[in-house]
N, C-alpha and C. Protein backbone atom coordinates (compact mmCIF):
# COMPACT_ATOMS: atom_id res chain seq x y z
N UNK A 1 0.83 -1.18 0.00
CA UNK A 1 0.00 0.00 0.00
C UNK A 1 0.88 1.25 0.00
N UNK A 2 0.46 2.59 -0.07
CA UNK A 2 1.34 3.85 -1.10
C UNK A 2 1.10 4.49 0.21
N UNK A 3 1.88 5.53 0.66
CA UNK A 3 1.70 6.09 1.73
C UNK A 3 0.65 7.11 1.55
N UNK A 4 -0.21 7.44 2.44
CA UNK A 4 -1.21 8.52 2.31
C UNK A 4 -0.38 10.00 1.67
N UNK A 5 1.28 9.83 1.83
CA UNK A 5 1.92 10.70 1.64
C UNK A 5 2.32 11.25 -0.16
N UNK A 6 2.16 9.99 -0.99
CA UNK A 6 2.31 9.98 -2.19
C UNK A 6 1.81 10.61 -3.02
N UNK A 7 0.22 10.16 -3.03
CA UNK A 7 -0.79 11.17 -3.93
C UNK A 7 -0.52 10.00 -5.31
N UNK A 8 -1.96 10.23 -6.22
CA UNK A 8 -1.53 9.60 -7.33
C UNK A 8 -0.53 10.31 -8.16
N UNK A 9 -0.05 9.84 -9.40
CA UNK A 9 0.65 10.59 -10.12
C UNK A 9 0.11 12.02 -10.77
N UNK A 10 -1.52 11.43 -11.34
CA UNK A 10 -1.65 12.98 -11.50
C UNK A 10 -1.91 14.01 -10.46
N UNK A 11 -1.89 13.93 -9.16
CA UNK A 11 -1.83 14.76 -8.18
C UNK A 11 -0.49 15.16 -8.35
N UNK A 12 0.53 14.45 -8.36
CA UNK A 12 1.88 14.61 -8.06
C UNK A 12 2.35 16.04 -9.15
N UNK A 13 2.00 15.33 -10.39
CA UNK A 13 1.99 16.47 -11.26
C UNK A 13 1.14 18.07 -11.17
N UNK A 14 0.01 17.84 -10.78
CA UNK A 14 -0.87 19.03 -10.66
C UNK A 14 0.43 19.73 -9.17
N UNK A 15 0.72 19.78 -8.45
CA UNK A 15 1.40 19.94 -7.40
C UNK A 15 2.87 20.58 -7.54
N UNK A 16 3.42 19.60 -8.48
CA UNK A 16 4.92 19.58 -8.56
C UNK A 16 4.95 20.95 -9.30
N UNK A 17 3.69 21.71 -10.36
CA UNK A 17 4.32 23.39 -10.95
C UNK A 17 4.22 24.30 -9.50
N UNK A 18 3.79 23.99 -8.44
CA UNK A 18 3.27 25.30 -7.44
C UNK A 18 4.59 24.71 -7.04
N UNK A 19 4.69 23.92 -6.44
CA UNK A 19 6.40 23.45 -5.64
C UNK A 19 7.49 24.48 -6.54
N UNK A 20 7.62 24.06 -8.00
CA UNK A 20 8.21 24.89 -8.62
C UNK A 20 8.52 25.71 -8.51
N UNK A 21 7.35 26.99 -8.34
CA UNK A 21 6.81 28.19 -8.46
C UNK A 21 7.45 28.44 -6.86
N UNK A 22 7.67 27.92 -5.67
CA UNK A 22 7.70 28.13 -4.84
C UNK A 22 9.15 27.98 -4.47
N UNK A 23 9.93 27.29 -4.86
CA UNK A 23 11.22 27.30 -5.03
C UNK A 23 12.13 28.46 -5.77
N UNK A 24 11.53 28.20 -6.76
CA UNK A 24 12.11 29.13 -8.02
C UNK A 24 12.12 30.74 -7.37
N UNK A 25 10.83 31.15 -6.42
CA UNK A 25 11.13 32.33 -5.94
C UNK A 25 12.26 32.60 -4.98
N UNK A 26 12.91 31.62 -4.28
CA UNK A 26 14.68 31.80 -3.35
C UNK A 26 15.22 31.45 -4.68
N UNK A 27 15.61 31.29 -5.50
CA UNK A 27 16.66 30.41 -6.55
C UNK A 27 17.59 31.45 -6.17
N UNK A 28 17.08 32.93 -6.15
CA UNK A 28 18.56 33.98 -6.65
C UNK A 28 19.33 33.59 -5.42
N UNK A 29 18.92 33.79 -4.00
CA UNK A 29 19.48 32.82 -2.81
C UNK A 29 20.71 32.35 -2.85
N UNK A 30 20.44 31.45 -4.15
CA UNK A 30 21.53 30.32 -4.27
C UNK A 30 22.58 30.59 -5.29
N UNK A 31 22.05 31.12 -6.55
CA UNK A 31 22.65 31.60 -7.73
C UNK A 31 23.78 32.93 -7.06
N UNK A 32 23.42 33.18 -6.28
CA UNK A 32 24.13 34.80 -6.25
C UNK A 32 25.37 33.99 -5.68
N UNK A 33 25.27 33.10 -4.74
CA UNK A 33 26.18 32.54 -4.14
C UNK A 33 27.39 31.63 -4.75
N UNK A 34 26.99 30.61 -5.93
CA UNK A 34 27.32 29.93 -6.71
C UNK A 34 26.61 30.17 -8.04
N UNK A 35 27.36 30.61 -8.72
CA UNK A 35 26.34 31.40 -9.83
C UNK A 35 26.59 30.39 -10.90
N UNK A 36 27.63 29.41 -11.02
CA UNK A 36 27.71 28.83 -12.05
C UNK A 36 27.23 27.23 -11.83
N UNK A 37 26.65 26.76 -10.46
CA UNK A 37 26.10 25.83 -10.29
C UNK A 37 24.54 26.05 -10.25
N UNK A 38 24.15 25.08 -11.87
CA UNK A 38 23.14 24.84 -12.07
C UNK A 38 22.05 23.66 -11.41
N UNK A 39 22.72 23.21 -10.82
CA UNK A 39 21.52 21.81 -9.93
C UNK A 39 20.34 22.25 -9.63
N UNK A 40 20.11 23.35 -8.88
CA UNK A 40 19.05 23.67 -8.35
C UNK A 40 17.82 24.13 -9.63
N UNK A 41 18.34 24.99 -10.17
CA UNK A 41 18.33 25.27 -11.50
C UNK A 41 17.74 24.55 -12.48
N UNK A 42 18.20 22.83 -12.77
CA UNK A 42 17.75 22.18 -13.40
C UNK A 42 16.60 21.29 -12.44
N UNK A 43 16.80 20.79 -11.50
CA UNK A 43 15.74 20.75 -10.38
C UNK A 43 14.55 21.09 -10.42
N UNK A 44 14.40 22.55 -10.56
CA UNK A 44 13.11 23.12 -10.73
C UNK A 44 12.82 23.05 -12.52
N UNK A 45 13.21 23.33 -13.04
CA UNK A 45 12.98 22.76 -14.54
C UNK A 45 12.49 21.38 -14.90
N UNK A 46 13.36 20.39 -14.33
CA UNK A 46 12.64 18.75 -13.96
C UNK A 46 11.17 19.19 -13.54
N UNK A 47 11.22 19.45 -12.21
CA UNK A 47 9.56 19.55 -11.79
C UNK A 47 8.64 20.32 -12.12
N UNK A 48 9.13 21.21 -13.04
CA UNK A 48 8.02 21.64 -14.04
C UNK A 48 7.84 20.38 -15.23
N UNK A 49 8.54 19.75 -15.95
CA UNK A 49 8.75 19.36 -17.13
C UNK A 49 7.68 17.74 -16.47
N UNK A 50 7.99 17.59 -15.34
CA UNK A 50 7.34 16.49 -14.65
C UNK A 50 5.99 16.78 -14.85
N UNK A 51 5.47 17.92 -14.11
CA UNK A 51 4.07 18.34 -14.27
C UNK A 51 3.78 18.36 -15.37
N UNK A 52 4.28 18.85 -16.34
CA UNK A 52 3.94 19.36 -17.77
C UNK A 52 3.73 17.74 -18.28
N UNK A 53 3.85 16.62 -18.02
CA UNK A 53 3.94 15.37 -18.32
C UNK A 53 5.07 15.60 -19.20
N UNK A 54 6.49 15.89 -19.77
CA UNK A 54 7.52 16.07 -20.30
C UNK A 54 8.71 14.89 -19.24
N UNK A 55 8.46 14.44 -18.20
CA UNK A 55 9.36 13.48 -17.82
C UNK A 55 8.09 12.60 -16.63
N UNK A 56 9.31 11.42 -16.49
CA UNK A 56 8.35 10.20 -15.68
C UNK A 56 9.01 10.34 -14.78
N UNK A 57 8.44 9.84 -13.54
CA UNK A 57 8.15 9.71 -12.46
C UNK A 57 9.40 9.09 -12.03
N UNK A 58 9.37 7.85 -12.58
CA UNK A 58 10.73 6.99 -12.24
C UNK A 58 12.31 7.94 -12.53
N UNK A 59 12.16 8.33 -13.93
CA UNK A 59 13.75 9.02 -14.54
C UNK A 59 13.76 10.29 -13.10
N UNK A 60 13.06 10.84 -12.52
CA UNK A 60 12.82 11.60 -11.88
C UNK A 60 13.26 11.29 -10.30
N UNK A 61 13.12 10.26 -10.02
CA UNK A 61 13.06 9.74 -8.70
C UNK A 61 14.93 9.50 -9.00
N UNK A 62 15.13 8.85 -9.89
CA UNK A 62 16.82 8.83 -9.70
C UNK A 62 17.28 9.83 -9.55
N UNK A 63 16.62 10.91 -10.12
CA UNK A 63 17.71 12.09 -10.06
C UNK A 63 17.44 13.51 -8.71
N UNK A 64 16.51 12.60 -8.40
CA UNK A 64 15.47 13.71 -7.32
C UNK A 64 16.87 14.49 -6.21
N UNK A 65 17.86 13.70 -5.42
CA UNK A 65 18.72 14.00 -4.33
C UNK A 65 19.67 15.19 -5.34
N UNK A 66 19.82 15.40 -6.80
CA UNK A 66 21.03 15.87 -6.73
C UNK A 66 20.97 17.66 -6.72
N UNK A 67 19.59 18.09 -6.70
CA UNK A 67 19.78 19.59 -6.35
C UNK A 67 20.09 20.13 -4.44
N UNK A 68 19.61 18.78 -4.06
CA UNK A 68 19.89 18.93 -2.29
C UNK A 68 21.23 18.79 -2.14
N UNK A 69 22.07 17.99 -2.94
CA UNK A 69 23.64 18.17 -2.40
C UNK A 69 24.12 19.31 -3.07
N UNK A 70 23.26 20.59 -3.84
CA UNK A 70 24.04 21.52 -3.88
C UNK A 70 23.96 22.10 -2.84
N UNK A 71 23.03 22.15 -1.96
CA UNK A 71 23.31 22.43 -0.81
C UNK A 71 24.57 22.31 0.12
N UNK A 72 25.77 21.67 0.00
CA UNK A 72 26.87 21.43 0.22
C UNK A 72 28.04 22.37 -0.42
N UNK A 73 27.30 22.94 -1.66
CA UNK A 73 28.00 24.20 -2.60
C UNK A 73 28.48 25.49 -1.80
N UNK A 74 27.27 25.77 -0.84
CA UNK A 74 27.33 27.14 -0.40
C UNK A 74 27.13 27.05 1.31
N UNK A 75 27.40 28.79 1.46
CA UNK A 75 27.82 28.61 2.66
C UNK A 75 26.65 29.13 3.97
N UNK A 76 25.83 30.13 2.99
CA UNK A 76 24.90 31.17 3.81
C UNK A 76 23.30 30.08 4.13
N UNK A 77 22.75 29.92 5.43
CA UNK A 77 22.08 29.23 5.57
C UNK A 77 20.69 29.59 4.07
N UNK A 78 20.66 31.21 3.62
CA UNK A 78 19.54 31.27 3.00
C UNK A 78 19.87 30.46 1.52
N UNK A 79 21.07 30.44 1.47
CA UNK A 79 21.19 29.66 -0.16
C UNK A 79 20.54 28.03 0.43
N UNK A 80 21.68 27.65 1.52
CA UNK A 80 21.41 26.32 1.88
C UNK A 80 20.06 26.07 1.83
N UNK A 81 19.11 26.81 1.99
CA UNK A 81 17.52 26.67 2.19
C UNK A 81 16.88 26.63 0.63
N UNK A 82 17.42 27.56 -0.18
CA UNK A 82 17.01 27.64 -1.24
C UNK A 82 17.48 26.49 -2.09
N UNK A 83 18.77 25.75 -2.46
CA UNK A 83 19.06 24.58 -2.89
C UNK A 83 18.03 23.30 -1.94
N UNK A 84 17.55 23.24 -0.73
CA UNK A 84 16.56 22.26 -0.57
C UNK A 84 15.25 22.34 -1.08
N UNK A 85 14.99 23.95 -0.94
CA UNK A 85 13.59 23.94 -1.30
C UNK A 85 13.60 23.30 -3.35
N UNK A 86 14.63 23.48 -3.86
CA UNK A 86 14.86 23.11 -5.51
C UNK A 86 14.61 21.58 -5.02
N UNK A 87 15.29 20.78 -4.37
CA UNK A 87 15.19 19.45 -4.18
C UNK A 87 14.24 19.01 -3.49
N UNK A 88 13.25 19.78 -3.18
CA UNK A 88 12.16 19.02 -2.54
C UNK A 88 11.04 19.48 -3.51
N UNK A 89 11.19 20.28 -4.87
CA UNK A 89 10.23 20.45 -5.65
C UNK A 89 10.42 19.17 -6.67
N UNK A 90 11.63 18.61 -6.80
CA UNK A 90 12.25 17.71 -7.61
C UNK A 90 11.71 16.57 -7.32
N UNK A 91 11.62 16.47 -5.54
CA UNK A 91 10.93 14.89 -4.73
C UNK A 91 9.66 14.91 -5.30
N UNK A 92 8.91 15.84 -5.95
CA UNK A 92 7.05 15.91 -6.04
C UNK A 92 7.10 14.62 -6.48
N UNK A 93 7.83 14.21 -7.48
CA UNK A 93 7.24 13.24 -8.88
C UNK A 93 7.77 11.72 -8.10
N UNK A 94 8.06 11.91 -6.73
CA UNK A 94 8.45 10.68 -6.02
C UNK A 94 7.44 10.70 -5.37
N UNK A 95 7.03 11.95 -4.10
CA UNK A 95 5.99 12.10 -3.40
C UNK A 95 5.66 13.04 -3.39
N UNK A 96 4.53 13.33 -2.86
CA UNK A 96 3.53 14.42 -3.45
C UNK A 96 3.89 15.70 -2.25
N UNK A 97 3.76 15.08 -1.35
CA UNK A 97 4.71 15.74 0.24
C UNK A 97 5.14 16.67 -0.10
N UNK A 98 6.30 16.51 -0.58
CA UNK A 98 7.58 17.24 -0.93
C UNK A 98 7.42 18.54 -1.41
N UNK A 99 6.33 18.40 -1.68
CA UNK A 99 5.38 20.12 -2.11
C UNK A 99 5.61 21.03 -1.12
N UNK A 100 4.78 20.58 0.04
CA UNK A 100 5.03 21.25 1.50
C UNK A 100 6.37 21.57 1.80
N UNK A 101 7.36 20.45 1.42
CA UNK A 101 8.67 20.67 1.60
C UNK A 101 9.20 21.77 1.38
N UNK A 102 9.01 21.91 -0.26
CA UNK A 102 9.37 22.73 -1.17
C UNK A 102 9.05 24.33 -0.66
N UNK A 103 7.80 24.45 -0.18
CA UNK A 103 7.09 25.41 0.44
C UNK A 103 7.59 26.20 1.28
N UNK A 104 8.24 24.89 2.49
CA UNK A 104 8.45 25.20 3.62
C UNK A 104 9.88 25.65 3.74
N UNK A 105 10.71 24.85 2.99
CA UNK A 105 12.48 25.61 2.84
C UNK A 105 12.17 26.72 1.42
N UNK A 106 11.52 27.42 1.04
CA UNK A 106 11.63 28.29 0.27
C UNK A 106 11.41 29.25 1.21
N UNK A 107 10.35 29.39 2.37
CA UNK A 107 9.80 30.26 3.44
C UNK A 107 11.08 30.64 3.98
N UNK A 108 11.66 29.69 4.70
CA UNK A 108 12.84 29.71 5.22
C UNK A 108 13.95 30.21 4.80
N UNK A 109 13.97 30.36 3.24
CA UNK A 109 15.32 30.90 2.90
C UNK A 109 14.74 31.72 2.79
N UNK A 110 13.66 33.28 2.50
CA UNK A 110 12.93 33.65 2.40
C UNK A 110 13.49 35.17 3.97
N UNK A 111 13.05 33.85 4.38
CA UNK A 111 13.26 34.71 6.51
C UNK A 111 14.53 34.91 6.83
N UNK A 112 15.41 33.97 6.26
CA UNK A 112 17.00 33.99 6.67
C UNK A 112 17.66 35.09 5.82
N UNK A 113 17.28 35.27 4.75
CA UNK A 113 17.76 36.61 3.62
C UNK A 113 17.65 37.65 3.82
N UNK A 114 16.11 38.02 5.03
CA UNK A 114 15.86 38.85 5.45
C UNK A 114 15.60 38.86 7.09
N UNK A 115 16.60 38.39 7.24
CA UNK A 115 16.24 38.36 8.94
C UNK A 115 15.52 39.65 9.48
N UNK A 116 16.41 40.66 8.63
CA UNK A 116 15.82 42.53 9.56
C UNK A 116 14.31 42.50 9.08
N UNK A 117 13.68 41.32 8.22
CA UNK A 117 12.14 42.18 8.56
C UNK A 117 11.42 40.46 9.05
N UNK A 118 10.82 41.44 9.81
CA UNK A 118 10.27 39.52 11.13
C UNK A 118 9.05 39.14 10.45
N UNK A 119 8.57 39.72 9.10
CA UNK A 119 7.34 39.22 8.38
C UNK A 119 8.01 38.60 6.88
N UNK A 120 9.20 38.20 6.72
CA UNK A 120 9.67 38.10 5.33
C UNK A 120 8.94 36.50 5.50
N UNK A 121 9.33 35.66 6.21
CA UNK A 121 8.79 34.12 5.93
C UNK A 121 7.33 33.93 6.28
N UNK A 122 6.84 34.81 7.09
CA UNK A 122 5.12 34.71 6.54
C UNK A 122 4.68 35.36 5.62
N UNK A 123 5.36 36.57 4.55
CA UNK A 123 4.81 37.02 3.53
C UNK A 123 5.20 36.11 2.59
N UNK A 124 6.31 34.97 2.32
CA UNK A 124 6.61 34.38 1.52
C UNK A 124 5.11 32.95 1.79
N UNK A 125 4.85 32.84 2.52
CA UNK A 125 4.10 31.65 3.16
C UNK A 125 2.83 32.55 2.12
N UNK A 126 2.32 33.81 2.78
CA UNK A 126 1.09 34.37 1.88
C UNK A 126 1.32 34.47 0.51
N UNK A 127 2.74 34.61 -0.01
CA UNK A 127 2.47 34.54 -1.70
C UNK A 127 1.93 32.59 -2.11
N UNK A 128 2.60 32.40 -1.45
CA UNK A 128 2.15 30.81 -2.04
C UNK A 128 0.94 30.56 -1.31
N UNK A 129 0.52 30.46 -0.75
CA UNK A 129 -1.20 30.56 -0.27
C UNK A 129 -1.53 31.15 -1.70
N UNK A 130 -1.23 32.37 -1.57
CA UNK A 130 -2.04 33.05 -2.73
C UNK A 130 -2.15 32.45 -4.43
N UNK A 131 -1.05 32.00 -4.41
CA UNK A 131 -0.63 31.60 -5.67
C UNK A 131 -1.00 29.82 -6.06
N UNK A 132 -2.08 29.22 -5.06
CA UNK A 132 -1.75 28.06 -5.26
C UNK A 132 -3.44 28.12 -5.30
N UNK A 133 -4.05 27.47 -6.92
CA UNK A 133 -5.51 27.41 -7.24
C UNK A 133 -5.81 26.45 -6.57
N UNK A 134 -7.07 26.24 -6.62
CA UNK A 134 -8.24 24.90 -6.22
C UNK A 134 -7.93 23.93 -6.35
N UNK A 135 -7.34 23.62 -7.34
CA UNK A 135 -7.06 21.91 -7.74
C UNK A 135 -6.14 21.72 -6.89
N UNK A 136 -4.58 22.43 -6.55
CA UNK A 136 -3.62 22.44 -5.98
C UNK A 136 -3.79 22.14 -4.16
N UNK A 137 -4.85 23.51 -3.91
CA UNK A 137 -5.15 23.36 -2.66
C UNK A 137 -5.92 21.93 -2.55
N UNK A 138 -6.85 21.24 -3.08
CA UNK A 138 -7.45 20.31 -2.79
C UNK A 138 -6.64 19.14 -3.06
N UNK A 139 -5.46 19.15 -3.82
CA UNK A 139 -4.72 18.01 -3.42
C UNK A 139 -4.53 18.26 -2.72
N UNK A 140 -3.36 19.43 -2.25
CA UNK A 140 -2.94 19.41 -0.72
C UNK A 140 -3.57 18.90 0.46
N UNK A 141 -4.90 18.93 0.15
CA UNK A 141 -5.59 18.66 2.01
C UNK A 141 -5.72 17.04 1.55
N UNK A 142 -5.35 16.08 0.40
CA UNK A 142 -5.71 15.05 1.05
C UNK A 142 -4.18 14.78 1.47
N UNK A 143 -3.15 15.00 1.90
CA UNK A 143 -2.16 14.98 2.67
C UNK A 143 -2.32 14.77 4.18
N UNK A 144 -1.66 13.61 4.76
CA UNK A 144 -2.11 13.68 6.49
C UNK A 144 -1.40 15.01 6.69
N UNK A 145 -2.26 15.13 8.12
CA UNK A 145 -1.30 16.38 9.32
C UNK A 145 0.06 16.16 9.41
N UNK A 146 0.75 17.19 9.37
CA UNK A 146 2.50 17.15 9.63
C UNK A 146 2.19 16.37 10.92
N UNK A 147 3.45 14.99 10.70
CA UNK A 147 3.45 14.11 11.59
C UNK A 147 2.64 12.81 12.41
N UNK A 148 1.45 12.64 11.33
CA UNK A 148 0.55 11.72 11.66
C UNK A 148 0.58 10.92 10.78
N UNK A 149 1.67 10.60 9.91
CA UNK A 149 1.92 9.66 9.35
C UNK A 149 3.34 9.43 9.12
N UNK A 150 3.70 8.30 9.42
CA UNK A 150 5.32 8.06 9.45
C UNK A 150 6.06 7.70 8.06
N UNK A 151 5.18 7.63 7.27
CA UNK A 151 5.71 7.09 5.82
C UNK A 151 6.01 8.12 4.69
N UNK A 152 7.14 8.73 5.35
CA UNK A 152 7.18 10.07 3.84
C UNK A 152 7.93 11.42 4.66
N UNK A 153 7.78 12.31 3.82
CA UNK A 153 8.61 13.26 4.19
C UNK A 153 7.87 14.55 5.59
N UNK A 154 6.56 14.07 5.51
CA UNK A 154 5.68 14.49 6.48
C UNK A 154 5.67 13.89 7.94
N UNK A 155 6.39 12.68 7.81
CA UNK A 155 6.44 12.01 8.98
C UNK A 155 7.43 12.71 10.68
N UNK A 156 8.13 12.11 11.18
CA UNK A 156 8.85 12.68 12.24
C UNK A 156 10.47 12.93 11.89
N UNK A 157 10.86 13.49 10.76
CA UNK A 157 11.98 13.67 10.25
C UNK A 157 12.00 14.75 10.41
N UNK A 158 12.98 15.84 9.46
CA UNK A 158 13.32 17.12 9.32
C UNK A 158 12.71 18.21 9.32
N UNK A 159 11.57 17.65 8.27
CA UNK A 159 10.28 18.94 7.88
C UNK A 159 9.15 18.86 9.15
N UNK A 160 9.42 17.90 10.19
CA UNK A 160 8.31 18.37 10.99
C UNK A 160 8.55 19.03 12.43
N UNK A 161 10.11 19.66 12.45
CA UNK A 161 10.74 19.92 12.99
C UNK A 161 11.14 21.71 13.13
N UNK A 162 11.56 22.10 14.39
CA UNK A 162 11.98 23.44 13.89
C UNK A 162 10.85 24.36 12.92
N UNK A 163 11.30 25.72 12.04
CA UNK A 163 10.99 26.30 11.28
C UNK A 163 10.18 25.53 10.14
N UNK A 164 10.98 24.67 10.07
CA UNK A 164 10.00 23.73 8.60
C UNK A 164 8.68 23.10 9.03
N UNK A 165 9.04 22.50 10.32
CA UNK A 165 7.62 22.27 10.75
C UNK A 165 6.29 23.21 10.83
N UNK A 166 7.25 24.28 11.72
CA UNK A 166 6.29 25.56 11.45
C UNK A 166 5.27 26.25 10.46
N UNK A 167 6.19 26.19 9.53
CA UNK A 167 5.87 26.77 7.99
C UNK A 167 4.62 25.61 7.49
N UNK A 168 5.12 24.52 7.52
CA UNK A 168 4.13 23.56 7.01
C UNK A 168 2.92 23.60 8.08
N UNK A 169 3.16 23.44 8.98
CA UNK A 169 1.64 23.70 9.97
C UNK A 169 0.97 24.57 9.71
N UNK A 170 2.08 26.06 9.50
CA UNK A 170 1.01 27.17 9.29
C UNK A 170 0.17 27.20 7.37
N UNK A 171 1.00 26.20 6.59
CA UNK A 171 0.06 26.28 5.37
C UNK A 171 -0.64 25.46 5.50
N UNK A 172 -0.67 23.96 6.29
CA UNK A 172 -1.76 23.45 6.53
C UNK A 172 -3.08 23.77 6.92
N UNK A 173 -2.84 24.40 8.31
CA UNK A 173 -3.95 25.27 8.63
C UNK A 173 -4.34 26.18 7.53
N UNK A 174 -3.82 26.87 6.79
CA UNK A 174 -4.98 27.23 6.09
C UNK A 174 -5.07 27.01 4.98
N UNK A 175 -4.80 25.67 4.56
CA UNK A 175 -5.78 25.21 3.48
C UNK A 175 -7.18 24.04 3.98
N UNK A 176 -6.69 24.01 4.98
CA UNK A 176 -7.96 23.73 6.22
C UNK A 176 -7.45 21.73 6.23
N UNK A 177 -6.18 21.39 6.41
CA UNK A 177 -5.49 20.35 6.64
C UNK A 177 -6.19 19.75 8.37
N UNK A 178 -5.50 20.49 8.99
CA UNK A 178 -5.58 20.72 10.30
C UNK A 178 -5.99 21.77 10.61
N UNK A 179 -6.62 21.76 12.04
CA UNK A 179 -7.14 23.30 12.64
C UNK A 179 -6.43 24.09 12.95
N UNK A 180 -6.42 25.45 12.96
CA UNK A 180 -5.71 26.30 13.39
C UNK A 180 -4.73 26.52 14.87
N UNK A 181 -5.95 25.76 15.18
CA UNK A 181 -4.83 25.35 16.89
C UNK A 181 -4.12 24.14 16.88
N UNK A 182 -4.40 23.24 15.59
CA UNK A 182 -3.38 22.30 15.78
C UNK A 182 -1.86 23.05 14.81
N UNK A 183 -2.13 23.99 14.27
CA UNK A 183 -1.38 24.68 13.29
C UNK A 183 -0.15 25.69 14.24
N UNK A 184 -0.81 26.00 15.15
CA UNK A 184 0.43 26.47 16.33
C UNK A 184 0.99 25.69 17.44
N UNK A 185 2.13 25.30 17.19
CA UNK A 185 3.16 24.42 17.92
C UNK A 185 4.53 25.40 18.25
């Protein structure tokens, strides 16, 4: 059985352009830092080309880890955030999760770029709220609650932890995942 975390494929796809879209806004993050390493870069291009039905699922899943070890490229936590959030838009076409992922380290590099303003990672959280239609949001909610399922990237690992946890609770709550009071931890 598929983890509640997966989603079918065409969910994965409907999903994997907003992940995109949500990454792609830290990319400079990373580029400014390492300007001639493209991983992240091609990363988000994969997970568009995924959605677009232009690549499979499988060719995708091999290559899903290699925009996260550019993360190893650079030095400033906001690039480091922005090379995961590329590799967790890349994971869509493995699991559907990875959306949130994507979401949630884009927020993050987002807040760290701008530490001097204390609303940069919830205004980044409101553009993607904003930016993510009906179909998108309604995949999203069939996703369990951050951490009520152990099978996937939602489970008790990284993203449900710290800031990432955060971020994902707070877009859960409002795409109406979980309640709002389960949304503050």
């Amino acid at each position: 059985m598929l983890s509640p975390q997966s989603l079918s494929e065409a969910d994965r796809r409907l999903v994997a352009m907003w992940a995109a879209d949500c990454a792609e806004r830290v990319l400079v993050l990373f580029e400014t830092e390492a300007p001639t390493d493209h991983r992240p870069r091609d990363a988000i291009a994969r997970a568009r080309a995924f959605a677009q039905g232009e690549r499979d699922a499988a060719g995708e899943i091999r290559q899903r880890f290699v925009a996260g070890r550019a993360a190893h490229a650079v030095s400033s936590p906001a690039a480091v955030a922005a090379a995961r959030a590329a590799g967790q838009a890349s994971g869509v076409a493995h699991m559907g999760a990875h959306a949130l992922g994507a979401a949630a380290y884009a927020a993050k590099a987002a807040g760290l770029a701008a530490s001097d303003q204390p609303t940069a990672a919830s205004d980044e959280i409101s553009w993607q709220l904003e930016h993510m239609n009906a179909e998108v949001r309604a995949t999203l909610q069939q996703l369990p609650p951050l951490g009520a399922n152990s099978a996937g990237p939602l489970g008790s690992g990284l993203l449900s932890s710290g800031i990432l946890g955060s971020n994902i609770r707070t877009i859960q709550a409002a795409i109406g995942t979980i309640s709002p009071e389960e949304g503050v931890r």
